[in-house]
Protein backbone atom coordinates (compact mmCIF):
# COMPACT_ATOMS: atom_id res chain seq x y z
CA UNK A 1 -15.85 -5.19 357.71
CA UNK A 2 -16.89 -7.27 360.67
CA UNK A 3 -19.45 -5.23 361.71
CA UNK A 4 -21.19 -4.89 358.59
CA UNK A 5 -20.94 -8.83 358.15
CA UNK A 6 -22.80 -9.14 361.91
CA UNK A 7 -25.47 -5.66 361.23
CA UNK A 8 -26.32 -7.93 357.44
CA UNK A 9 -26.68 -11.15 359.95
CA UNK A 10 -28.93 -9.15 362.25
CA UNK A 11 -30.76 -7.27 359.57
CA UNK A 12 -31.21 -10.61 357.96
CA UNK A 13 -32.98 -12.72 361.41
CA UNK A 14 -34.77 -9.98 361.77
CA UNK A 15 -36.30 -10.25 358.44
CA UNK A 16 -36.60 -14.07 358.23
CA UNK A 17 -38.99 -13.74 361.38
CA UNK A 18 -41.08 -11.14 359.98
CA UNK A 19 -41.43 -13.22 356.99
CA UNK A 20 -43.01 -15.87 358.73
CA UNK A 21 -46.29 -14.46 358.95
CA UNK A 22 -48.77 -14.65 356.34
CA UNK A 23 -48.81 -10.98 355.30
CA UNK A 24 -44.86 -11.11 355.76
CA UNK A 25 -43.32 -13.30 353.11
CA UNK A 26 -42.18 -10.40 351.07
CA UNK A 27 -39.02 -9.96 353.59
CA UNK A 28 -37.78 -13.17 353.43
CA UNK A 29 -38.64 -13.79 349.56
CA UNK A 30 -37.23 -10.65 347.96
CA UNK A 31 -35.56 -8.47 350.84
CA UNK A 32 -33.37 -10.88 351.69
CA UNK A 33 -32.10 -12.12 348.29
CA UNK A 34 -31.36 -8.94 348.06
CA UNK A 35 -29.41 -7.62 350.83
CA UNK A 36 -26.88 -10.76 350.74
CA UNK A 37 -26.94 -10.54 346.61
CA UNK A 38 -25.52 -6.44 347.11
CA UNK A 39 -23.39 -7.52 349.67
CA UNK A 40 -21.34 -10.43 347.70
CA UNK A 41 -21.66 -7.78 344.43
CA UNK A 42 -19.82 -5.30 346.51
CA UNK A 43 -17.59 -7.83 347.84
CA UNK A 44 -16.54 -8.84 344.24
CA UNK A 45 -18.14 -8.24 341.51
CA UNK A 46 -21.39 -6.76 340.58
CA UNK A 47 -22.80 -9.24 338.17
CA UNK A 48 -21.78 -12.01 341.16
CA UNK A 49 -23.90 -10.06 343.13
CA UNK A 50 -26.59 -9.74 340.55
CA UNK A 51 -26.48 -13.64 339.74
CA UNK A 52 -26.79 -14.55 343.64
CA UNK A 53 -29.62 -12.84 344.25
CA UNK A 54 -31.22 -15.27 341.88
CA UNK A 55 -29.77 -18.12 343.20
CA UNK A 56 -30.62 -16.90 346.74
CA UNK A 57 -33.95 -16.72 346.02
CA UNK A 58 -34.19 -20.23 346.43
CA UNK A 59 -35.62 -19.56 349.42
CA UNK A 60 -39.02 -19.37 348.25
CA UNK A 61 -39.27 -23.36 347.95
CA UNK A 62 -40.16 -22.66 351.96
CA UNK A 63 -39.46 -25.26 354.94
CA UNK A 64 -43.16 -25.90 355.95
CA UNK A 65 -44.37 -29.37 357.00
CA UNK A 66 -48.40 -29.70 355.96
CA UNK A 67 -50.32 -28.99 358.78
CA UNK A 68 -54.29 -28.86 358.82
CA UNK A 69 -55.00 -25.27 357.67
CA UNK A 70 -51.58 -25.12 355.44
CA UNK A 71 -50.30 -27.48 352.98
CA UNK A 72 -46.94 -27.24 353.22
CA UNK A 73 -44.03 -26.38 351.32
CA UNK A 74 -42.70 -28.53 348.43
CA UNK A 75 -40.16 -30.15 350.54
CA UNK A 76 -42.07 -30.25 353.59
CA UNK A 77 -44.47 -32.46 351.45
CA UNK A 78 -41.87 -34.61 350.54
CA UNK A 79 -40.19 -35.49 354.05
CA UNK A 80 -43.87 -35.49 355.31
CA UNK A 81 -45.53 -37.74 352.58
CA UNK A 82 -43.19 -39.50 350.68
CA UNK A 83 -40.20 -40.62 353.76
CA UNK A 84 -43.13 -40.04 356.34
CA UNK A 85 -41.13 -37.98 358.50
CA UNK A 86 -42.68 -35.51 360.71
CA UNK A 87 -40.01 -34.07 361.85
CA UNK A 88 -39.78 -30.13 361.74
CA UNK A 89 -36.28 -29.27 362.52
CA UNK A 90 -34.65 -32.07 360.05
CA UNK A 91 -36.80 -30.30 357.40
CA UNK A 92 -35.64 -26.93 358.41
CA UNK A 93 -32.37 -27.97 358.42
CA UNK A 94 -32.08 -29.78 354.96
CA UNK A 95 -33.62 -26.87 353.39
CA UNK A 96 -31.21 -24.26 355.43
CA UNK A 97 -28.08 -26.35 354.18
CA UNK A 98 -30.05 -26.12 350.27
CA UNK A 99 -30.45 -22.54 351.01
CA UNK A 100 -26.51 -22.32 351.78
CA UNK A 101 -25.44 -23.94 349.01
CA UNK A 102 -27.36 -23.51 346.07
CA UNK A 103 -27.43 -19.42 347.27
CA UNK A 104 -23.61 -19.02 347.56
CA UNK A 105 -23.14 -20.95 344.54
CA UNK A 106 -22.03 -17.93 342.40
CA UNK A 107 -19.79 -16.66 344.72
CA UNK A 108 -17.86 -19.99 344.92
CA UNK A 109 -17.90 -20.95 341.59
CA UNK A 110 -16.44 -17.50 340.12
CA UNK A 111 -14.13 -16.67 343.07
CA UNK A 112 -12.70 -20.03 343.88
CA UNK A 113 -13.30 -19.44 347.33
CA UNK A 114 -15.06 -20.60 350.69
């Protein structure tokens, strides 16, 4: 089961880079969702899986800070405008850790587990 755990993780990066281009977006808004929502469904339960790829699609609030020829994601707005905090990483990693949470949600909530 390990492997298939680090080939996801792998299939996963490699998809999250290729949806950072403008054309891209399509593999990290709906591929990815997805692959991890299948994966929990055949881990447990099909309808867990089914009801994380929802939750997982949380992703598409994005991580971007406005920048002259892009506005920005919602939350990127936010840390930029409203705290005035320019500060890429913090914003990629508040979002990761909402990403995280929110995603796996289902899978704690009806397994009990970690």
């Amino acid at each position: 089961m390990f492997w298939i755990k680090g080939l996801i993780l792998i299939a996963c990066t490699q998809f999250w880079r290729m949806g950072g281009t403008k054309l891209g977006s399509w593999w990290r808004d709906v591929l990815i969702p997805i692959i991890i929502g299948a994966y929990i469904g055949f881990e447990t339960t099909w309808w867990i899986g089914l009801i994380s790829v929802g939750t997982f699609n949380i992703i598409r609030l994005g991580y971007g800070i406005p920048s002259h020829d892009d506005e920005g994601s919602l939350i990127g707005r936010f840390f930029y405008n409203k705290l005035r905090l320019d500060i890429p990483w913090l914003v990629r990693g508040v979002v990761g850790a909402i990403y995280g949470l929110w995603g796996l949600l289902p899978y704690v909530i009806y397994t009990r587990q970690i």
